[in-house]
PDB file of N, CA and C in Angstrom:
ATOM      1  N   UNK A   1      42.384 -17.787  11.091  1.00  0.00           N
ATOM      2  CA  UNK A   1      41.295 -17.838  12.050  1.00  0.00           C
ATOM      3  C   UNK A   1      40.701 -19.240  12.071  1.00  0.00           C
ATOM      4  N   UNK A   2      40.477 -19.568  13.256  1.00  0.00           N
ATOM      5  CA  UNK A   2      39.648 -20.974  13.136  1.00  0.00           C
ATOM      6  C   UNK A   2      38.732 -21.161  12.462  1.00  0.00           C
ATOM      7  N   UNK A   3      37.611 -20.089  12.297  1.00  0.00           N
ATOM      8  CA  UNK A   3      36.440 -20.314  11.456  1.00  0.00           C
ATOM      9  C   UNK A   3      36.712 -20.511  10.237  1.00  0.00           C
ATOM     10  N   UNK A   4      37.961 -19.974   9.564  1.00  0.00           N
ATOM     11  CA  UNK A   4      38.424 -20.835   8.309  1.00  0.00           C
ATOM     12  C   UNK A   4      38.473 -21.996   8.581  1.00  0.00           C
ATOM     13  N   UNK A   5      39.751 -21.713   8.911  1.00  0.00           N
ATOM     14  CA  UNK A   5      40.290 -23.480   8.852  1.00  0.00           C
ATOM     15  C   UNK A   5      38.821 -24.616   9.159  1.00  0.00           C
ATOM     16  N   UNK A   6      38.406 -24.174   9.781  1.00  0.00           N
ATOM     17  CA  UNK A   6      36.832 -25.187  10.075  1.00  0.00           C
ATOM     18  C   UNK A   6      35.730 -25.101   9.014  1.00  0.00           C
ATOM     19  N   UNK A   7      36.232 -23.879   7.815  1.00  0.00           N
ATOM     20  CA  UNK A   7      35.224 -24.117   7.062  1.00  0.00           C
ATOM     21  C   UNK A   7      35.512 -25.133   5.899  1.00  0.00           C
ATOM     22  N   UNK A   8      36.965 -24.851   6.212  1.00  0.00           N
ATOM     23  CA  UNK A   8      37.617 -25.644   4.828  1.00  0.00           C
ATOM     24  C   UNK A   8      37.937 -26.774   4.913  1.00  0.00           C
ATOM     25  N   UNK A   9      37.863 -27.285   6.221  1.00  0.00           N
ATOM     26  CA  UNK A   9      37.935 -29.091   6.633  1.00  0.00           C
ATOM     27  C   UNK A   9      36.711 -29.666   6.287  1.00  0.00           C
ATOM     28  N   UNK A  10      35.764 -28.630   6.999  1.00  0.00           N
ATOM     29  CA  UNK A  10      34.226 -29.064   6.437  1.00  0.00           C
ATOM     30  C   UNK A  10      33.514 -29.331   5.406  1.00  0.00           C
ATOM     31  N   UNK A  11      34.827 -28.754   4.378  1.00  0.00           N
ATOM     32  CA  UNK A  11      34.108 -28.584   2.654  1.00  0.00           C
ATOM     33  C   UNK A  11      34.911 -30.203   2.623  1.00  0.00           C
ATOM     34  N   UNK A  12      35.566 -31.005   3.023  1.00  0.00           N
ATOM     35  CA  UNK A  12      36.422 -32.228   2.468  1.00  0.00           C
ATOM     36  C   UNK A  12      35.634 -33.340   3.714  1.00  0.00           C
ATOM     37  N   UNK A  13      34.816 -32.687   4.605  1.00  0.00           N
ATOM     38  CA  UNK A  13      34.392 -34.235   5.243  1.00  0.00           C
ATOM     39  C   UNK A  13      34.894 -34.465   6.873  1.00  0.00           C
ATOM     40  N   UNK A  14      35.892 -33.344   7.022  1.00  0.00           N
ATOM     41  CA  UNK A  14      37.210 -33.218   7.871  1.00  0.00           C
ATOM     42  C   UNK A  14      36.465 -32.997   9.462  1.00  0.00           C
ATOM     43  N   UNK A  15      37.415 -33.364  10.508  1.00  0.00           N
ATOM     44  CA  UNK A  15      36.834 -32.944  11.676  1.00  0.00           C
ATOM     45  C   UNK A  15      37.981 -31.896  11.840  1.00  0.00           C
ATOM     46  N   UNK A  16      37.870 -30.571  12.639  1.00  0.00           N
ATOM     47  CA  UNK A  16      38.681 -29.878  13.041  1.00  0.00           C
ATOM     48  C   UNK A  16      39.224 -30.175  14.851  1.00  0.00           C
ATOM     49  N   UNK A  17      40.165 -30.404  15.339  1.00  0.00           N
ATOM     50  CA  UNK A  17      40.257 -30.823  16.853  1.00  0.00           C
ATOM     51  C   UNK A  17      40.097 -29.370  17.446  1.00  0.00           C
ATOM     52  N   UNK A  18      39.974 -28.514  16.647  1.00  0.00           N
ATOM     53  CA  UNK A  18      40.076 -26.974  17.524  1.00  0.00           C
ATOM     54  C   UNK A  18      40.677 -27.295  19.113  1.00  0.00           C
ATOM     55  N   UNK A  19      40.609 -26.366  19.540  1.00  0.00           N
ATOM     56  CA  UNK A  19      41.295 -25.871  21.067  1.00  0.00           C
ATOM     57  C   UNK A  19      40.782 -25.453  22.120  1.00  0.00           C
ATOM     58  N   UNK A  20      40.437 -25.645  23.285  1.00  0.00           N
ATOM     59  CA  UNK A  20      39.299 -24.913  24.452  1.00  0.00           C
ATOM     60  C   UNK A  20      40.216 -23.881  24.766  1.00  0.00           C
ATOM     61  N   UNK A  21      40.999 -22.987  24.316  1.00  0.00           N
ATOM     62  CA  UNK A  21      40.762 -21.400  24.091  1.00  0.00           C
ATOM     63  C   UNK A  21      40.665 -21.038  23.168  1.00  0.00           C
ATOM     64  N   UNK A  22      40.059 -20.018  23.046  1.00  0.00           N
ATOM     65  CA  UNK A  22      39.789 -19.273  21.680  1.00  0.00           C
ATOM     66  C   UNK A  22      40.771 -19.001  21.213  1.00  0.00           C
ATOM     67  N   UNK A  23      41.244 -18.483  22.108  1.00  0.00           N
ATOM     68  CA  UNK A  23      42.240 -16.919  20.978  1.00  0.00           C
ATOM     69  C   UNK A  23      44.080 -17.713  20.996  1.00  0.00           C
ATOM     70  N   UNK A  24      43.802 -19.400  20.701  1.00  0.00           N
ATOM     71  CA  UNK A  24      45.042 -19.500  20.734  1.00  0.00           C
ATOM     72  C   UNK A  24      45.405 -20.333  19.471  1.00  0.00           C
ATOM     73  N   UNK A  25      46.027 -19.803  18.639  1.00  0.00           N
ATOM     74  CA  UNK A  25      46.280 -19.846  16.721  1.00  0.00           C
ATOM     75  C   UNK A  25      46.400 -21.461  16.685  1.00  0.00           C
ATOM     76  N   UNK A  26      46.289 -22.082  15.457  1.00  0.00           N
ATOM     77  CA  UNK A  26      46.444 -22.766  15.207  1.00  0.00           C
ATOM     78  C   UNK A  26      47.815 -23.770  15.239  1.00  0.00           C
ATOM     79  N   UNK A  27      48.959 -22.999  14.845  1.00  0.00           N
ATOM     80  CA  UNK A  27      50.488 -22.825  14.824  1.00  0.00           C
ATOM     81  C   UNK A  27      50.584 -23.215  16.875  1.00  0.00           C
ATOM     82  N   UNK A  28      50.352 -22.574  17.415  1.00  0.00           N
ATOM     83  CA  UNK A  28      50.366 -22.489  18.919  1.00  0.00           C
ATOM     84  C   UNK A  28      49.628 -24.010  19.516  1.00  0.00           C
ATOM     85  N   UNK A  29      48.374 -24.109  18.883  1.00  0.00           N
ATOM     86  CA  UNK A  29      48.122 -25.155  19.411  1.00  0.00           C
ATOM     87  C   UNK A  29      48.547 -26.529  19.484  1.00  0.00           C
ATOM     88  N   UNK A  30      48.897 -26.960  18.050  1.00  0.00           N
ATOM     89  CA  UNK A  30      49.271 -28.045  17.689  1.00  0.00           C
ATOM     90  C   UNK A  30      50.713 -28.272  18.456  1.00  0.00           C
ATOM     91  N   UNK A  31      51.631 -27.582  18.669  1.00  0.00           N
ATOM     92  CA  UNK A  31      53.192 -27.381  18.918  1.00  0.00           C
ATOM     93  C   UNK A  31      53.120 -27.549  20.341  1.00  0.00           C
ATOM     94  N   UNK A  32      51.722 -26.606  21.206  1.00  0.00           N
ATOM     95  CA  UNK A  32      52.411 -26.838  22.746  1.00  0.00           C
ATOM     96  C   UNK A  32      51.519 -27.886  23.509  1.00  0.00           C
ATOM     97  N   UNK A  33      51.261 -29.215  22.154  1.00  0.00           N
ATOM     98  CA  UNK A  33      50.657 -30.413  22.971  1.00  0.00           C
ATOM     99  C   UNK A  33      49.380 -30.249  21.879  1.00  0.00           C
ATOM    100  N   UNK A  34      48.164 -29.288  22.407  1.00  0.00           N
ATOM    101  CA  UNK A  34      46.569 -29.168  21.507  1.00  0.00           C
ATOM    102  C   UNK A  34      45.630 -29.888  22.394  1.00  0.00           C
ATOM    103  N   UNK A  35      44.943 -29.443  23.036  1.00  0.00           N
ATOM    104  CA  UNK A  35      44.195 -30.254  24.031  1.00  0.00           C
ATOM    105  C   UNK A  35      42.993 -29.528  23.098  1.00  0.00           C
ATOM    106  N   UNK A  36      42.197 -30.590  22.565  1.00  0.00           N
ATOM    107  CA  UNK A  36      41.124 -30.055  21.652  1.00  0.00           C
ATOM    108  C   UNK A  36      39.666 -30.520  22.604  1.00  0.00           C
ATOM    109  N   UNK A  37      38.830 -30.795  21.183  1.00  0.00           N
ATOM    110  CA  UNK A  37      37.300 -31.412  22.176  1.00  0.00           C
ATOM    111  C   UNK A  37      37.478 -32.770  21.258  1.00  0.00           C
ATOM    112  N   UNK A  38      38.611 -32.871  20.331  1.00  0.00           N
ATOM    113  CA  UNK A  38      38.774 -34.439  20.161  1.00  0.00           C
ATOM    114  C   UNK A  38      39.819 -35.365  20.955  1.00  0.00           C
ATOM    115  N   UNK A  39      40.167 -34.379  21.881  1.00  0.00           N
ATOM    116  CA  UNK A  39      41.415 -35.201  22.612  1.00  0.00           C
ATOM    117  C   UNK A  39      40.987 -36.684  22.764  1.00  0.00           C
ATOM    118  N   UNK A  40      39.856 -36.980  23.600  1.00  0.00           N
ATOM    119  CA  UNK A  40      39.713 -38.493  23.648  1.00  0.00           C
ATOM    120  C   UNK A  40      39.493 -39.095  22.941  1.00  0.00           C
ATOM    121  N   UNK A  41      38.879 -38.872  21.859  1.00  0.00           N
ATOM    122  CA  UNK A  41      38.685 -39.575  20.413  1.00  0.00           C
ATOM    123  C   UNK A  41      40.577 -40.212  20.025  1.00  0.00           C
ATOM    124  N   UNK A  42      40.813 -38.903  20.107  1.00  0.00           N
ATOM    125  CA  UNK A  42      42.583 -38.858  18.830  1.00  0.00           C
ATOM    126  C   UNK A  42      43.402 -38.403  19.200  1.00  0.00           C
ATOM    127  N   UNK A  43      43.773 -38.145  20.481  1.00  0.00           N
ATOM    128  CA  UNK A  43      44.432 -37.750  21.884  1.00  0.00           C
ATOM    129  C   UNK A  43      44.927 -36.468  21.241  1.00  0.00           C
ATOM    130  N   UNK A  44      46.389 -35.808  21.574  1.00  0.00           N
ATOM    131  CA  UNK A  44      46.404 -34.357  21.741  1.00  0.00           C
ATOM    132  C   UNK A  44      46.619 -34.035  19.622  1.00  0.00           C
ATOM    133  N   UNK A  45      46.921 -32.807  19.303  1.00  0.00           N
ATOM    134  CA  UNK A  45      46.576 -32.653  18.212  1.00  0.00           C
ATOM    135  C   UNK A  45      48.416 -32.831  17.448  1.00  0.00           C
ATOM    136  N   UNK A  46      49.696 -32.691  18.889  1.00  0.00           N
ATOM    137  CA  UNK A  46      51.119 -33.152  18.510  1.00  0.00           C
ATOM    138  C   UNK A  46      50.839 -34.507  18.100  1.00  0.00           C
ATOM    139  N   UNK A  47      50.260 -35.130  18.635  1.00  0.00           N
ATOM    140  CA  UNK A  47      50.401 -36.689  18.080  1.00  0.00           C
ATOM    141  C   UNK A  47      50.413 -37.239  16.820  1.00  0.00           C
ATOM    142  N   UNK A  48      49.329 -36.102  16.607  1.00  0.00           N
ATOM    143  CA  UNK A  48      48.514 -36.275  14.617  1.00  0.00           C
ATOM    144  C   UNK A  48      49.740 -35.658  13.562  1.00  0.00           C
ATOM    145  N   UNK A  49      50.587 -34.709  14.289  1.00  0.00           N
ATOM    146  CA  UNK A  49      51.364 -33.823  13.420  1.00  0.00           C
ATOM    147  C   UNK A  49      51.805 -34.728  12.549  1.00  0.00           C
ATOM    148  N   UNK A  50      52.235 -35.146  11.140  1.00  0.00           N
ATOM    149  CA  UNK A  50      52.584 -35.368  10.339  1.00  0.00           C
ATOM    150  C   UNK A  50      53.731 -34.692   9.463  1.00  0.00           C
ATOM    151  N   UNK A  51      53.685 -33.802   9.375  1.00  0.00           N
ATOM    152  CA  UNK A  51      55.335 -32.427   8.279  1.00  0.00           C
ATOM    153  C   UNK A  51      54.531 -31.804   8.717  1.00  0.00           C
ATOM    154  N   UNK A  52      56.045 -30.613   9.037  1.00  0.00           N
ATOM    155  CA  UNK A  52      55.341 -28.500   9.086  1.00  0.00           C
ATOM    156  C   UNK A  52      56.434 -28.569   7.567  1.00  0.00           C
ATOM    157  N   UNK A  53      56.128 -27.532   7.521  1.00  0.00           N
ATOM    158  CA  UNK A  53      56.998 -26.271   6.578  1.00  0.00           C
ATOM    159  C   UNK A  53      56.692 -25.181   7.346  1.00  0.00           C
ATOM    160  N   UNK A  54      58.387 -24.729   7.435  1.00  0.00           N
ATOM    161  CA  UNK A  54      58.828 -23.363   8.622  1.00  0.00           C
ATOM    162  C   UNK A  54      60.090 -23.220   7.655  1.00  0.00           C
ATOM    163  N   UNK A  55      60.006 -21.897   8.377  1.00  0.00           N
ATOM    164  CA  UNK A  55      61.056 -21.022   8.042  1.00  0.00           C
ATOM    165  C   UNK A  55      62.361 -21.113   8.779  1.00  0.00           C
ATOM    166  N   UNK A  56      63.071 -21.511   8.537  1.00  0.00           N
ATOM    167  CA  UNK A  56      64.388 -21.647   9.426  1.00  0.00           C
ATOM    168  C   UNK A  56      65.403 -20.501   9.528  1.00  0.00           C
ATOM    169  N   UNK A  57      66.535 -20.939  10.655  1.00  0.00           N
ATOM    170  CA  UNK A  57      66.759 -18.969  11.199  1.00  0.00           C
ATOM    171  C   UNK A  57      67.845 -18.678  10.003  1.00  0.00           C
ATOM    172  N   UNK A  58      68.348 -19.369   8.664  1.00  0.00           N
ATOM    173  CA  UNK A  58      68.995 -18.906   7.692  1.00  0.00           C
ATOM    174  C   UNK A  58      68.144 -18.371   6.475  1.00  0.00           C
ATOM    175  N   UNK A  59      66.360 -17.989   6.956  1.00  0.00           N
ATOM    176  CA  UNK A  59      65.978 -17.863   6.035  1.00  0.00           C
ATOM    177  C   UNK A  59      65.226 -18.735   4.794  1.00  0.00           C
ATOM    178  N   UNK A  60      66.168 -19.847   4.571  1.00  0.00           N
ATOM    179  CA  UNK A  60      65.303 -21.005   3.963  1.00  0.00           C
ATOM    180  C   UNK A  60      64.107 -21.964   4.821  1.00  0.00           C
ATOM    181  N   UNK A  61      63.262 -22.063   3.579  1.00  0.00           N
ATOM    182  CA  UNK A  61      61.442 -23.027   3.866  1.00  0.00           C
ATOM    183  C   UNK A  61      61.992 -24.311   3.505  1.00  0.00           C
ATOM    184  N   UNK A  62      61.762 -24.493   4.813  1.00  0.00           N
ATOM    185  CA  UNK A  62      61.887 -26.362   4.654  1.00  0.00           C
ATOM    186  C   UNK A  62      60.679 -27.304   5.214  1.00  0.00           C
ATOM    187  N   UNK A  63      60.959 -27.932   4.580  1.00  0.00           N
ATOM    188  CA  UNK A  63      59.426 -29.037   5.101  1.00  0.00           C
ATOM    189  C   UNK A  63      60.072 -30.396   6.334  1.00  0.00           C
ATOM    190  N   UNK A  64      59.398 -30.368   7.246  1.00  0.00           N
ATOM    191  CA  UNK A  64      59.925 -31.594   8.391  1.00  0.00           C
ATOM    192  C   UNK A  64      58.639 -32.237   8.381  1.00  0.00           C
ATOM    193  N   UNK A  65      59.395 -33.766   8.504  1.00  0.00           N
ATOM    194  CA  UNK A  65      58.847 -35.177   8.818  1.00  0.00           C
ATOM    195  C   UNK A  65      59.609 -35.980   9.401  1.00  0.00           C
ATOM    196  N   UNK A  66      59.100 -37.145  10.021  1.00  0.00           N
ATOM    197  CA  UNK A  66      59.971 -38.291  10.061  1.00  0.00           C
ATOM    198  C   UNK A  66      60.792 -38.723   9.625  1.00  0.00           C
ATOM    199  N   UNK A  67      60.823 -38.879   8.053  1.00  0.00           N
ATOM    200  CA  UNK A  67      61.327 -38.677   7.160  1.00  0.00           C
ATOM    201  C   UNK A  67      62.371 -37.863   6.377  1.00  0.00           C
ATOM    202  N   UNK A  68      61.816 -36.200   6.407  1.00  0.00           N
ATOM    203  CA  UNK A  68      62.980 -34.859   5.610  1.00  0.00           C
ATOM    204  C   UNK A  68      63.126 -34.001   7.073  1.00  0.00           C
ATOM    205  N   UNK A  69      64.252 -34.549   7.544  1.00  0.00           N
ATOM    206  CA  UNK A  69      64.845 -33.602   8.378  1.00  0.00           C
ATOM    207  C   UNK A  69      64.207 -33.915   9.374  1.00  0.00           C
ATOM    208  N   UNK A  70      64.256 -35.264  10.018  1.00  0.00           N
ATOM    209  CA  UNK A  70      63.644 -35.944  11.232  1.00  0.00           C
ATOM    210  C   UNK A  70      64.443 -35.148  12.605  1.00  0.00           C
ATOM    211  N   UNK A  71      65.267 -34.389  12.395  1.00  0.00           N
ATOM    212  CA  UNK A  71      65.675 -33.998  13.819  1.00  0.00           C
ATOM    213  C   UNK A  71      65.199 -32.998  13.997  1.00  0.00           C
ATOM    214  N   UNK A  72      64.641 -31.695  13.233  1.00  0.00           N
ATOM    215  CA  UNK A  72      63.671 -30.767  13.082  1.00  0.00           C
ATOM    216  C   UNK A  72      62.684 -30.704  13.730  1.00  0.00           C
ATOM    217  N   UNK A  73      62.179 -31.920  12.850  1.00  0.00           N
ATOM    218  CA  UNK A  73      60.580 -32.561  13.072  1.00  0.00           C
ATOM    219  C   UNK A  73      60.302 -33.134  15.032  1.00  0.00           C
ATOM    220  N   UNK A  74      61.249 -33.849  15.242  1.00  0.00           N
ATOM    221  CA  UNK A  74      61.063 -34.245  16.473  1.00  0.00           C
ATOM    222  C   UNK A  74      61.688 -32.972  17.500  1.00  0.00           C
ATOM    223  N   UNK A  75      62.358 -31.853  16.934  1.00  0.00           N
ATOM    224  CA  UNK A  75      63.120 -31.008  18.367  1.00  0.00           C
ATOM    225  C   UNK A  75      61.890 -30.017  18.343  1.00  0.00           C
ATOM    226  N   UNK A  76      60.845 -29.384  17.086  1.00  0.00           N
ATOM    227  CA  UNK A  76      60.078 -28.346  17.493  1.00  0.00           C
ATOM    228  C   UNK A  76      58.652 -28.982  18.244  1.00  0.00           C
ATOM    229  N   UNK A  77      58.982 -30.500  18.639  1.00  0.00           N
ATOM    230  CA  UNK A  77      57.729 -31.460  18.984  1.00  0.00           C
ATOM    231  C   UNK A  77      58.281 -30.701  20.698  1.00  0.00           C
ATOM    232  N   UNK A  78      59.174 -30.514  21.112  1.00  0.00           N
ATOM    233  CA  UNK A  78      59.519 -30.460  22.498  1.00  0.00           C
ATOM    234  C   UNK A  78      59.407 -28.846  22.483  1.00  0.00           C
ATOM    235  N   UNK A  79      59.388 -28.213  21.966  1.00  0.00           N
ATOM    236  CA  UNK A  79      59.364 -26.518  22.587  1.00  0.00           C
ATOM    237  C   UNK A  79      58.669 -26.016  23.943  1.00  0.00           C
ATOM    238  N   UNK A  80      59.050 -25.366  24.441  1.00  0.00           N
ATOM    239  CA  UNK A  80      58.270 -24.986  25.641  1.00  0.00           C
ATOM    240  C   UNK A  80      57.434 -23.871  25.440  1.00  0.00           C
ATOM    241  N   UNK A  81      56.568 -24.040  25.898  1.00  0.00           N
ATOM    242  CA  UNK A  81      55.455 -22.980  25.656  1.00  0.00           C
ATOM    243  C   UNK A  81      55.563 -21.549  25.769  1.00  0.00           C
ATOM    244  N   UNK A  82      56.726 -21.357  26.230  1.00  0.00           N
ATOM    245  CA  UNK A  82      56.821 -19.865  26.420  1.00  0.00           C
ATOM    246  C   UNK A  82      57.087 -19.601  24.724  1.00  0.00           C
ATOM    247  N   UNK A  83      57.430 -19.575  23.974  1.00  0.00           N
ATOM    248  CA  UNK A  83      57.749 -19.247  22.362  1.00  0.00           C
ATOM    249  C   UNK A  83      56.351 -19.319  21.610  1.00  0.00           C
ATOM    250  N   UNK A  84      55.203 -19.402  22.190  1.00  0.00           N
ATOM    251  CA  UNK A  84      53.756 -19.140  21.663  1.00  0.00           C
ATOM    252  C   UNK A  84      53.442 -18.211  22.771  1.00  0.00           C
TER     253      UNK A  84
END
């Protein structure tokens, strides 16, 4: 729920970019772009992404970056929104 995640950025100092809909998860936002209320500050919230850890379709948790498994990292940057 957002009100976590916003409580627990808040305990470290953190800004949260949240999302102008409510009811759309965190996972969802970041992936199909994130148009927050910090967009103009720090533009959309894909930009900021840094590594996920996901589950991949053999079952194994892997972590993507630039870095571990850069083709990962950059193909779930393009998904189309229908898969949220």
């Amino acid at each position: 729920m957002w009100s976590d995640f916003n409580t627990a950025t808040l305990e470290h100092g953190l800004a949260s970019p949240g999302g102008v809909v409510s009811h759309t998860g965190i996972g969802g936002l970041i992936l199909a772009g994130g148009q927050g209320y910090l967009t103009g500050l720090y533009g959309l919230c894909i930009d900021n992404l840094q590594e996920v850890t996901m589950i991949v379709a053999n079952g194994d948790i892997v972590k993507a970056s630039e870095k571990e498994n850069p083709d990962l990292f950059w193909g779930i940057r393009g998904l189309p929104l229908t898969y949220f």
